[in-house]
PDB file of N, CA and C in Angstrom:
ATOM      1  N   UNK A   1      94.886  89.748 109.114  1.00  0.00           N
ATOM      2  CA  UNK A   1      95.612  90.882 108.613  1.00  0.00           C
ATOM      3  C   UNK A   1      94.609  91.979 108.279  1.00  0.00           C
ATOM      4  N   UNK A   2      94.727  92.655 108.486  1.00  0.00           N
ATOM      5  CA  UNK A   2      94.136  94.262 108.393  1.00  0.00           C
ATOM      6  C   UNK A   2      94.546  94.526 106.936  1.00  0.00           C
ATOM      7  N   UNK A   3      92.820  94.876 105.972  1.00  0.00           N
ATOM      8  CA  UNK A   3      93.471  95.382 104.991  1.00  0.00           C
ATOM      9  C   UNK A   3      93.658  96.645 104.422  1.00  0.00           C
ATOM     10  N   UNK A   4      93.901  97.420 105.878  1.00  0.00           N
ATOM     11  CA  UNK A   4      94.156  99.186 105.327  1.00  0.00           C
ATOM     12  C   UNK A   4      95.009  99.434 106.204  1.00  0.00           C
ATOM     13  N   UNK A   5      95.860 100.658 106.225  1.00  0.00           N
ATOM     14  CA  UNK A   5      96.761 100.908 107.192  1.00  0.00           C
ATOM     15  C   UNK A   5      97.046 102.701 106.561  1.00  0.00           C
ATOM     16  N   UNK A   6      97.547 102.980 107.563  1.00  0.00           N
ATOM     17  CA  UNK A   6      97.963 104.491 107.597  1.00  0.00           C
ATOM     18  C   UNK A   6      99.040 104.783 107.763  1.00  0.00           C
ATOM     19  N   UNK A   7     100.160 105.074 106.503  1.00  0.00           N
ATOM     20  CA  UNK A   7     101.522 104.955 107.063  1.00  0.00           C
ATOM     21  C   UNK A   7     102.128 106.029 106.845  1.00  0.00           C
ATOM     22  N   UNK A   8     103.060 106.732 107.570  1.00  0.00           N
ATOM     23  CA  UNK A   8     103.701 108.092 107.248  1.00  0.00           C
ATOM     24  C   UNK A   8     104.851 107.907 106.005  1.00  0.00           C
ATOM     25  N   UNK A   9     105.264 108.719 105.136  1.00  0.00           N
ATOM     26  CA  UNK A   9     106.141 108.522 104.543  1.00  0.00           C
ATOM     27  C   UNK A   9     107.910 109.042 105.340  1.00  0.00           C
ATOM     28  N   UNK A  10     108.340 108.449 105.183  1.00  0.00           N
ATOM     29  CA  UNK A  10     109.852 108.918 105.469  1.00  0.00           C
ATOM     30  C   UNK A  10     110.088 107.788 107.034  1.00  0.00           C
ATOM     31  N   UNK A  11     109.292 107.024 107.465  1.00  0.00           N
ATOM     32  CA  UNK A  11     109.636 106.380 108.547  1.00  0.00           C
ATOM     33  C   UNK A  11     109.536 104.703 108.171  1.00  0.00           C
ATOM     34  N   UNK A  12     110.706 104.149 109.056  1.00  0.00           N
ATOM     35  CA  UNK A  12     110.750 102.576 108.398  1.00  0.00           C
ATOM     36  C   UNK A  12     109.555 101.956 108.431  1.00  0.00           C
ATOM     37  N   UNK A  13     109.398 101.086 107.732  1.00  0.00           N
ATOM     38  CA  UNK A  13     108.460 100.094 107.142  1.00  0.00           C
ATOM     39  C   UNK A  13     108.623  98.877 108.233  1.00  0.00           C
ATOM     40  N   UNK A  14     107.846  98.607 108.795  1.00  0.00           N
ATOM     41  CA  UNK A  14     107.831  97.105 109.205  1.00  0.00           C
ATOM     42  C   UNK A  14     107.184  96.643 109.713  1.00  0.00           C
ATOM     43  N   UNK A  15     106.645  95.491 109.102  1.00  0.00           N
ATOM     44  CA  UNK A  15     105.774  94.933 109.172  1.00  0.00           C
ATOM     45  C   UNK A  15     105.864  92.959 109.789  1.00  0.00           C
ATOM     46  N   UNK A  16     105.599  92.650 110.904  1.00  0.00           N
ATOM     47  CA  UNK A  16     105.151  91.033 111.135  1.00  0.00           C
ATOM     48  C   UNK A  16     104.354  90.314 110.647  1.00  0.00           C
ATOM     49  N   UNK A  17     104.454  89.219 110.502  1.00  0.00           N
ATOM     50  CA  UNK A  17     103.284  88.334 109.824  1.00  0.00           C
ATOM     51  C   UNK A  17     104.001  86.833 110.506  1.00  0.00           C
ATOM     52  N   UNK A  18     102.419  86.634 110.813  1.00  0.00           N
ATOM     53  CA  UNK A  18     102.665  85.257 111.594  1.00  0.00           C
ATOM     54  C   UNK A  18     102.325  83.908 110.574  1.00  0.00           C
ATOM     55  N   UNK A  19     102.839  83.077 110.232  1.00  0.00           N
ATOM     56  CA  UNK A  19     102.136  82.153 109.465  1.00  0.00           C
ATOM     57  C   UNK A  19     101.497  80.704 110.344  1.00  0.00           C
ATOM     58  N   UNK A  20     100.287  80.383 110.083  1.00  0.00           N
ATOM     59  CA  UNK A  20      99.852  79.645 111.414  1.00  0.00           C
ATOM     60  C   UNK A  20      99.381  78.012 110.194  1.00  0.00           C
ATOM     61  N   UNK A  21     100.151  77.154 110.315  1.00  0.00           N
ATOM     62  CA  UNK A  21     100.255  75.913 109.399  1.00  0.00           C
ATOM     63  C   UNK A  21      98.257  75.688 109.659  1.00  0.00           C
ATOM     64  N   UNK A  22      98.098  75.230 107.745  1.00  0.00           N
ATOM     65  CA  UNK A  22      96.705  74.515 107.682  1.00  0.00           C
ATOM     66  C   UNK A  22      97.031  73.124 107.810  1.00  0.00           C
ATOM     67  N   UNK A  23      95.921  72.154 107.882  1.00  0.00           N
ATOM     68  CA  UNK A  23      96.021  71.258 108.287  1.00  0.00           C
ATOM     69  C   UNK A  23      96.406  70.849 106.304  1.00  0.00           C
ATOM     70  N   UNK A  24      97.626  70.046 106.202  1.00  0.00           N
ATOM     71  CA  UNK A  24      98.246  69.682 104.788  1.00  0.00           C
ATOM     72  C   UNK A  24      98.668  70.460 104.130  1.00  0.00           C
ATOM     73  N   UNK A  25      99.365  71.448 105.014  1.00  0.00           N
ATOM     74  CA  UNK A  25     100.602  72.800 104.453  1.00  0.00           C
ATOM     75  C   UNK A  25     101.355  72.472 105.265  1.00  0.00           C
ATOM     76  N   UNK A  26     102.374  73.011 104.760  1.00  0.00           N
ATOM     77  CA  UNK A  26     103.873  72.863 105.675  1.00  0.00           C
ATOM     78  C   UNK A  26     103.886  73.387 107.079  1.00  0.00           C
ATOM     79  N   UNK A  27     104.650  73.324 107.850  1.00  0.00           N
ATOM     80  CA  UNK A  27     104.737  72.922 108.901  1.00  0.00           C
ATOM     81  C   UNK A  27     105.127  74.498 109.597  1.00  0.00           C
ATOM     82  N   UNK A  28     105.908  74.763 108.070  1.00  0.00           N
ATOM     83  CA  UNK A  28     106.576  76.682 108.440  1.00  0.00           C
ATOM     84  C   UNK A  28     106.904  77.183 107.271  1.00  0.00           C
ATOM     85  N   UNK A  29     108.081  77.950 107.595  1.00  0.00           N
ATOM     86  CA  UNK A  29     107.824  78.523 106.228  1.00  0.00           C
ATOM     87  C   UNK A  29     108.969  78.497 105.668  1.00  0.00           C
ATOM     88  N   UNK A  30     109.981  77.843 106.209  1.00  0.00           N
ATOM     89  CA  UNK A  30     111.592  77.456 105.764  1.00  0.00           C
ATOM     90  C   UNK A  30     111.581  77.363 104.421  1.00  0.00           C
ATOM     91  N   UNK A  31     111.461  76.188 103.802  1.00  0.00           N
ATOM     92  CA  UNK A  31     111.388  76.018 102.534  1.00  0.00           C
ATOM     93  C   UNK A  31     110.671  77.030 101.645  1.00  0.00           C
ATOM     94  N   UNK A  32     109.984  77.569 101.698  1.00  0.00           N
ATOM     95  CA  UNK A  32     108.942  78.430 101.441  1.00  0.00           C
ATOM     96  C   UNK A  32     109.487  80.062 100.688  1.00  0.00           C
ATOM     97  N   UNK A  33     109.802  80.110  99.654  1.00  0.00           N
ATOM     98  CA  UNK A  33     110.380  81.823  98.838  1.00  0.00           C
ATOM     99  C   UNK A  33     108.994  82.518  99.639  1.00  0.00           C
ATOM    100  N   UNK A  34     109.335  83.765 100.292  1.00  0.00           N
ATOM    101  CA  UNK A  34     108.715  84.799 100.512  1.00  0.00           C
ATOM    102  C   UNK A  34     109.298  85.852 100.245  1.00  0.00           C
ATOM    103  N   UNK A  35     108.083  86.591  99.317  1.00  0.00           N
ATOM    104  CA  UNK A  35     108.777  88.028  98.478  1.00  0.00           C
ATOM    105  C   UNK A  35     107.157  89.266  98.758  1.00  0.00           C
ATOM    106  N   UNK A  36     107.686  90.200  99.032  1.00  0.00           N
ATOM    107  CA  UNK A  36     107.119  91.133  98.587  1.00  0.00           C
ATOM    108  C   UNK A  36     107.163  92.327  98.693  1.00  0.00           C
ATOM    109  N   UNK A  37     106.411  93.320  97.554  1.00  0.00           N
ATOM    110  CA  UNK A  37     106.586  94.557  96.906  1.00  0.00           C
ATOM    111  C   UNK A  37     105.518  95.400  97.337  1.00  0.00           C
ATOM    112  N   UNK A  38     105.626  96.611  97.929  1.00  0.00           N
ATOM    113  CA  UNK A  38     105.126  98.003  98.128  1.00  0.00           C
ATOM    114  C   UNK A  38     104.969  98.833  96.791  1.00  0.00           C
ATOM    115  N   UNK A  39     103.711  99.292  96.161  1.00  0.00           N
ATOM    116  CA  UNK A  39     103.592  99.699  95.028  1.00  0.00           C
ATOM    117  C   UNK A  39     103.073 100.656  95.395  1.00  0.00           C
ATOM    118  N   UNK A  40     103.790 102.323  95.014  1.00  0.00           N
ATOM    119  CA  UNK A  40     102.701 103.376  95.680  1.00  0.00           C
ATOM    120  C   UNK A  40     101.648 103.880  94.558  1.00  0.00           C
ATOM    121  N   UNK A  41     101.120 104.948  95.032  1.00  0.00           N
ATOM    122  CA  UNK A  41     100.543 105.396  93.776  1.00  0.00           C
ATOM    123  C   UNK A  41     100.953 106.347  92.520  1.00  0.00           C
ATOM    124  N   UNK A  42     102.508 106.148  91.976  1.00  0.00           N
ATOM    125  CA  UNK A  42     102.626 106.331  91.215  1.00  0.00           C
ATOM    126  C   UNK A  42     103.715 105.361  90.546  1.00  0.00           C
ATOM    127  N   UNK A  43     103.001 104.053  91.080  1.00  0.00           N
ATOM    128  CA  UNK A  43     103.278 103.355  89.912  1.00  0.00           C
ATOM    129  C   UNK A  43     104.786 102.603  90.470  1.00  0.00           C
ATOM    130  N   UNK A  44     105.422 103.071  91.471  1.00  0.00           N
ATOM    131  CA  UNK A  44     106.865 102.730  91.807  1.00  0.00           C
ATOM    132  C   UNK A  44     106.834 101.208  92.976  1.00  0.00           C
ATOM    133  N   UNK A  45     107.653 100.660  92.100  1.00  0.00           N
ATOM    134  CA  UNK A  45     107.355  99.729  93.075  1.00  0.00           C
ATOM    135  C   UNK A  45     108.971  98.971  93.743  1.00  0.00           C
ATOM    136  N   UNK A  46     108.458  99.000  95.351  1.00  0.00           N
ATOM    137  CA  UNK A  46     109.582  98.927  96.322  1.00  0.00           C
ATOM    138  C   UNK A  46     109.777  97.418  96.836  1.00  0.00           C
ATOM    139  N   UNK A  47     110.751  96.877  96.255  1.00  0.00           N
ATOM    140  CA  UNK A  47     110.914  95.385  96.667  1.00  0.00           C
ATOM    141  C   UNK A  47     111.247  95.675  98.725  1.00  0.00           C
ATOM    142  N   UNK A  48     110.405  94.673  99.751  1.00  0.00           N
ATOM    143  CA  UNK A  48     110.745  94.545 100.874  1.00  0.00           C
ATOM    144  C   UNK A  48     111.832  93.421 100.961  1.00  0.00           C
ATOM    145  N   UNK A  49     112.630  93.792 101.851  1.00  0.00           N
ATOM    146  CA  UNK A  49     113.188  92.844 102.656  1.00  0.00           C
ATOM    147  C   UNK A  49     112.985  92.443 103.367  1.00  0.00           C
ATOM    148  N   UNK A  50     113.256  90.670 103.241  1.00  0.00           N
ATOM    149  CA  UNK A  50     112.395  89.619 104.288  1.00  0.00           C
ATOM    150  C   UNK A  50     113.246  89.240 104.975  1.00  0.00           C
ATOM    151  N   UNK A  51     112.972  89.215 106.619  1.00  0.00           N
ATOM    152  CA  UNK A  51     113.735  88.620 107.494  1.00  0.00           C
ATOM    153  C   UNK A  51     112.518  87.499 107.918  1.00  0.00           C
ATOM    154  N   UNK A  52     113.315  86.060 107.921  1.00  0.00           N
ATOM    155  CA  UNK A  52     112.673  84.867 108.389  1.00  0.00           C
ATOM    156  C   UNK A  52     113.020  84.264 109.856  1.00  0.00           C
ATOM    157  N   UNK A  53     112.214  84.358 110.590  1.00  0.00           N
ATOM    158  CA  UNK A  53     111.913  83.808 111.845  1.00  0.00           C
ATOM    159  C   UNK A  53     112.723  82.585 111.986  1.00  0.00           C
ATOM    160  N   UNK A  54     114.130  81.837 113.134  1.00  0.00           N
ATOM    161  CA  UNK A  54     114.303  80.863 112.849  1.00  0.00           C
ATOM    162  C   UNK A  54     113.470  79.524 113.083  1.00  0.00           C
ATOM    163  N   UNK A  55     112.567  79.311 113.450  1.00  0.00           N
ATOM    164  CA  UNK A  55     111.287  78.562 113.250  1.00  0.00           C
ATOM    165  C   UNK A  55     110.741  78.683 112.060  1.00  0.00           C
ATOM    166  N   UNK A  56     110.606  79.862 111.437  1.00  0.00           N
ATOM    167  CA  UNK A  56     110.152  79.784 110.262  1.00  0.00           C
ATOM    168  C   UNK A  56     108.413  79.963 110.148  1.00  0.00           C
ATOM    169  N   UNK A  57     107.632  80.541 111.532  1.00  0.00           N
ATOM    170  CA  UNK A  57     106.640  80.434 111.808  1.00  0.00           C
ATOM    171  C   UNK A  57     106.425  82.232 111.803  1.00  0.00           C
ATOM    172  N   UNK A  58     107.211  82.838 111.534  1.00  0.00           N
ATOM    173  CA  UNK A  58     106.934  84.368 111.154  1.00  0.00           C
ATOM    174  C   UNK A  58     108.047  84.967 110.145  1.00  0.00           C
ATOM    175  N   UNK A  59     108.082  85.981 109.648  1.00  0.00           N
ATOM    176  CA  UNK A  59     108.887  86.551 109.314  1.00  0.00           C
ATOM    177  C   UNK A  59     108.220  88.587 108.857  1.00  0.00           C
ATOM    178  N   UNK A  60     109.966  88.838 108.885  1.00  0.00           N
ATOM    179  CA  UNK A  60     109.489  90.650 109.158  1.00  0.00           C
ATOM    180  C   UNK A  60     109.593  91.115 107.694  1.00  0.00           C
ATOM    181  N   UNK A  61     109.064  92.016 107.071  1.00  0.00           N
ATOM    182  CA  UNK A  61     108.635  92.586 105.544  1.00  0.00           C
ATOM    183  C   UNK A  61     109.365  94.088 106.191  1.00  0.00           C
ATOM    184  N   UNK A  62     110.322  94.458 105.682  1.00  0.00           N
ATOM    185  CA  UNK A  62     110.508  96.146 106.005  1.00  0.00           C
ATOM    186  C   UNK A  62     111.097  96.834 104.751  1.00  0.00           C
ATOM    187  N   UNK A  63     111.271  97.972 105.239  1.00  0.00           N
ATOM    188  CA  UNK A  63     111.704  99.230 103.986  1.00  0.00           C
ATOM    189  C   UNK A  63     112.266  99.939 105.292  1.00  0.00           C
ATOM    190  N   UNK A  64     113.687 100.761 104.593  1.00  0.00           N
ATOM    191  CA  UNK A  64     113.940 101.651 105.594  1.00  0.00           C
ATOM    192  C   UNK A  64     114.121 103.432 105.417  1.00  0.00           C
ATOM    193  N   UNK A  65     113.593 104.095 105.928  1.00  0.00           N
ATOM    194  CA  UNK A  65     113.255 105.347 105.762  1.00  0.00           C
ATOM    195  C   UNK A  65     113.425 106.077 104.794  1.00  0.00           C
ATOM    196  N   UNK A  66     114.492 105.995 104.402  1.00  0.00           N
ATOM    197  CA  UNK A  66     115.168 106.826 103.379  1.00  0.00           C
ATOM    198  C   UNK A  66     114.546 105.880 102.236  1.00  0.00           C
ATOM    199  N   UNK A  67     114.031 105.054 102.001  1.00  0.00           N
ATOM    200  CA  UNK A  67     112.989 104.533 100.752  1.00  0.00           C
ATOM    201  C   UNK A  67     111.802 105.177 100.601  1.00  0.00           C
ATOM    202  N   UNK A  68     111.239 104.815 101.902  1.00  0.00           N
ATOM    203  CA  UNK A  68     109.749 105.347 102.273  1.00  0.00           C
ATOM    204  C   UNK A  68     109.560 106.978 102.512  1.00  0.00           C
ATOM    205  N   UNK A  69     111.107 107.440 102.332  1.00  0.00           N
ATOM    206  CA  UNK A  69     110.985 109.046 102.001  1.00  0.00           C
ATOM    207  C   UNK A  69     110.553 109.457 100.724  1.00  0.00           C
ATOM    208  N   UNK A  70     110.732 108.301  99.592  1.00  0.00           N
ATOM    209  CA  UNK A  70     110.404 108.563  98.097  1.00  0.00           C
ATOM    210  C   UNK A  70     109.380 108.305  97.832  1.00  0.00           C
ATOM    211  N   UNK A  71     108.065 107.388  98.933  1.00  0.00           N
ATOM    212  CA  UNK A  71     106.509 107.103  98.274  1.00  0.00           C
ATOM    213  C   UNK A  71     106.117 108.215  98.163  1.00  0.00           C
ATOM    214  N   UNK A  72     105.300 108.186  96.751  1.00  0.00           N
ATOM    215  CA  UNK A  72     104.175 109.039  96.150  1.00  0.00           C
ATOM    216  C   UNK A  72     103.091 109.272  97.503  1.00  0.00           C
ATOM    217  N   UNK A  73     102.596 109.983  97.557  1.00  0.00           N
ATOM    218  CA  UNK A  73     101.664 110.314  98.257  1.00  0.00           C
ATOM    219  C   UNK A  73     100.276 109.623  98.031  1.00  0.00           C
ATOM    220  N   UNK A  74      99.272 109.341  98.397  1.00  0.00           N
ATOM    221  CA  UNK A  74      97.688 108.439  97.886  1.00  0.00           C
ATOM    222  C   UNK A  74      98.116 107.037  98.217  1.00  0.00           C
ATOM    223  N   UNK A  75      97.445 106.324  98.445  1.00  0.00           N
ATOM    224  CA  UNK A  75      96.982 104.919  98.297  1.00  0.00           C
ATOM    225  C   UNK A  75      98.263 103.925  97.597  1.00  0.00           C
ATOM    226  N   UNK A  76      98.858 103.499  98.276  1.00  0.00           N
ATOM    227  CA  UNK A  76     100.102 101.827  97.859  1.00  0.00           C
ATOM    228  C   UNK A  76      99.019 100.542  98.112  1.00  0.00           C
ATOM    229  N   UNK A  77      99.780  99.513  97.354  1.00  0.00           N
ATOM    230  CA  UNK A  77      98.696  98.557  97.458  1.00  0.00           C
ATOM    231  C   UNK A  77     100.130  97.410  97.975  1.00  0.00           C
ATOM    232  N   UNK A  78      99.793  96.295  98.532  1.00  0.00           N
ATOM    233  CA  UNK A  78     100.674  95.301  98.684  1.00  0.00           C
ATOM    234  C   UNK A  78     100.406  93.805  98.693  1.00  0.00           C
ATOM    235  N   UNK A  79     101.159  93.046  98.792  1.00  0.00           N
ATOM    236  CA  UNK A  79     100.518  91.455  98.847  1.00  0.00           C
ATOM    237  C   UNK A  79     101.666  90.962  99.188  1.00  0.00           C
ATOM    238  N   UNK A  80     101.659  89.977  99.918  1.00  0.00           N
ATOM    239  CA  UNK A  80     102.898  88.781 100.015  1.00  0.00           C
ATOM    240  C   UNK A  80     102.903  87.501  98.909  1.00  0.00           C
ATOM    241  N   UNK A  81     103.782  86.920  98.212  1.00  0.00           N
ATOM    242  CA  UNK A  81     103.723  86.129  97.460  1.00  0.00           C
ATOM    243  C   UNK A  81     104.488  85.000  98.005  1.00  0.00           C
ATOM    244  N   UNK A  82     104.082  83.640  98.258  1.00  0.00           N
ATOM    245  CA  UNK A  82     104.588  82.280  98.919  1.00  0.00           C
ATOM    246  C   UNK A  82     104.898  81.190  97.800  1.00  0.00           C
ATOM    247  N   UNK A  83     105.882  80.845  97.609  1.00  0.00           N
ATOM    248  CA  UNK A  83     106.258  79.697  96.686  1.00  0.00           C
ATOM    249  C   UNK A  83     106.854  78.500  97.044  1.00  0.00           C
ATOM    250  N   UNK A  84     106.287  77.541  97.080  1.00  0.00           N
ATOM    251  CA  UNK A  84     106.503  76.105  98.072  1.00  0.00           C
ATOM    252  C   UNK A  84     106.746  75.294  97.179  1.00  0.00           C
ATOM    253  N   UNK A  85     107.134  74.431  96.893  1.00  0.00           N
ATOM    254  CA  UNK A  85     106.954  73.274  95.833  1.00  0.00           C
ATOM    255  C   UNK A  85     106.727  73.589  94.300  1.00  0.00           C
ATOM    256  N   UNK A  86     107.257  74.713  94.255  1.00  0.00           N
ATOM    257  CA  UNK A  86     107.099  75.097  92.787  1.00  0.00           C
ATOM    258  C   UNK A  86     105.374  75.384  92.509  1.00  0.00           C
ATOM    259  N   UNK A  87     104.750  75.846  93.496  1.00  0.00           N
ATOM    260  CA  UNK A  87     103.713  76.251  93.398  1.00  0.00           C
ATOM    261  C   UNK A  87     103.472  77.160  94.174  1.00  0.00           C
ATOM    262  N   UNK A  88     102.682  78.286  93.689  1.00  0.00           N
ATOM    263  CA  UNK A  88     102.519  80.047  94.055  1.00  0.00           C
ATOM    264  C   UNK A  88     101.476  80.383  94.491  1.00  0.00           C
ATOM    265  N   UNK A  89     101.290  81.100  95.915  1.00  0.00           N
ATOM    266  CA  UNK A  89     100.326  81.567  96.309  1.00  0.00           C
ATOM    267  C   UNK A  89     100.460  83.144  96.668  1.00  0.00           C
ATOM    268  N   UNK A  90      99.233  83.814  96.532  1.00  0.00           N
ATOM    269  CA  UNK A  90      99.223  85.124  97.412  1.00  0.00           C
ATOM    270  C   UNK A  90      98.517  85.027  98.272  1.00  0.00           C
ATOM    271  N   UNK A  91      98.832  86.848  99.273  1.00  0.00           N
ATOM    272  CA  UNK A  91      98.096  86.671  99.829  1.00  0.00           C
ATOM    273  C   UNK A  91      97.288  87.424  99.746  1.00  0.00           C
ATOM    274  N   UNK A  92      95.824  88.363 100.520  1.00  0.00           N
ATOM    275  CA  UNK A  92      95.193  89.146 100.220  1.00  0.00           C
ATOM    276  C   UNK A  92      95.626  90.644  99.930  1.00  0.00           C
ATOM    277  N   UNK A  93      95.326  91.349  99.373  1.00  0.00           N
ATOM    278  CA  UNK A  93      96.170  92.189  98.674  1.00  0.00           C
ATOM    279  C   UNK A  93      95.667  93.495  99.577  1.00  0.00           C
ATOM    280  N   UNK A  94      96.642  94.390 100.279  1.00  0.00           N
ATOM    281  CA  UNK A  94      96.539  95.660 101.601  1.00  0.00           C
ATOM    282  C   UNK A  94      96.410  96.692 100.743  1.00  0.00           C
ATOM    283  N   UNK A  95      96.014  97.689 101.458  1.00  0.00           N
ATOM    284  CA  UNK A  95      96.375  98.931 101.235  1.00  0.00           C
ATOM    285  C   UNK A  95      97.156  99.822 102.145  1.00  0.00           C
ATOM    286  N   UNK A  96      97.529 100.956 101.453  1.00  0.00           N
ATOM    287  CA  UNK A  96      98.357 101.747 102.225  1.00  0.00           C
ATOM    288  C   UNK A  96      98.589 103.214 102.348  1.00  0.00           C
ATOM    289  N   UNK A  97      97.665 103.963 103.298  1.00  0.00           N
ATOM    290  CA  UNK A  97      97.427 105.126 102.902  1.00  0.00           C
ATOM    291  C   UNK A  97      98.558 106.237 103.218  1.00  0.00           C
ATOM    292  N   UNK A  98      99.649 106.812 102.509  1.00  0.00           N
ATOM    293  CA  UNK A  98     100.181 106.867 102.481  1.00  0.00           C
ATOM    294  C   UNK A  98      99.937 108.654 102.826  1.00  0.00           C
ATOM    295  N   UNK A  99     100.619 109.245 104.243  1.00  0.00           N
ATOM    296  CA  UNK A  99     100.363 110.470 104.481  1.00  0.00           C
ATOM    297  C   UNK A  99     101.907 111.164 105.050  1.00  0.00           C
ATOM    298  N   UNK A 100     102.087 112.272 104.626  1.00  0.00           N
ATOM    299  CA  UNK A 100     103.592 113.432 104.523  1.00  0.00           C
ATOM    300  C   UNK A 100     103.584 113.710 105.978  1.00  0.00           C
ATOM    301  N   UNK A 101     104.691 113.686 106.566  1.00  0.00           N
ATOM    302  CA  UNK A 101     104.767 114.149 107.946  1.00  0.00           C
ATOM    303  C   UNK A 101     104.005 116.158 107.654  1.00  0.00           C
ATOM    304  N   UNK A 102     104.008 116.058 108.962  1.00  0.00           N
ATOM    305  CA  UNK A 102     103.291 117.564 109.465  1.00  0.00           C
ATOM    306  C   UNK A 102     104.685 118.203 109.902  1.00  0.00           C
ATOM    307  N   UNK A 103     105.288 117.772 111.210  1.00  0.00           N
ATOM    308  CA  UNK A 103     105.546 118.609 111.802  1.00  0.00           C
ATOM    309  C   UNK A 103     107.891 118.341 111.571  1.00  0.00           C
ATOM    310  N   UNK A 104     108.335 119.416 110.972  1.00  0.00           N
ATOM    311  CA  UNK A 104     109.800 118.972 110.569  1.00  0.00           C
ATOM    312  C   UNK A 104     110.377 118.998 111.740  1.00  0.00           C
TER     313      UNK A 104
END
């Protein structure tokens, strides 16, 4: 995963993520709560909606425009959070440089 990105404001959010099993982790990600939040830089923070792969070996993180019309401008930070067995992991935590369209 790339931990910077350049994203326009006012256009949908979406994002893939592949999950690739360690050897004595689950198998996918079925069982598995996946949540996560877009925090821009002022402080607002945008719960994503998760669509899960039916394998369970990816799933899609998005926001749709008319959300991402309201990020603050500067730097969002993000992370995915995984909860399996009543035990919580993240993941490495992105950034998101967050830039105003140019042209209306």
């Amino acid at each position: 995963m790339s931990n910077s990105v350049t994203f326009k404001r006012g256009t949908t959010y979406s994002a893939t993520v592949t999950y690739t099993p360690a050897a004595g982790g689950p198998a996918n990600l079925l069982t598995t709560t996946v949540t996560t939040d877009i925090i821009d830089s002022g402080d607002t923070v945008y719960p994503c909606t998760i669509t899960m792969a039916g394998n369970g070996l990816s799933f899609v993180a998005t926001l749709p425009a008319a959300t991402t019309a309201t990020f603050a401008l500067g730097n969002a930070r993000s992370d995915i959070k995984f909860v399996y067995g009543g035990t919580v992991f993240y993941s490495e935590t992105f950034r998101l440089a967050i830039i105003d369209q140019v042209t209306d």
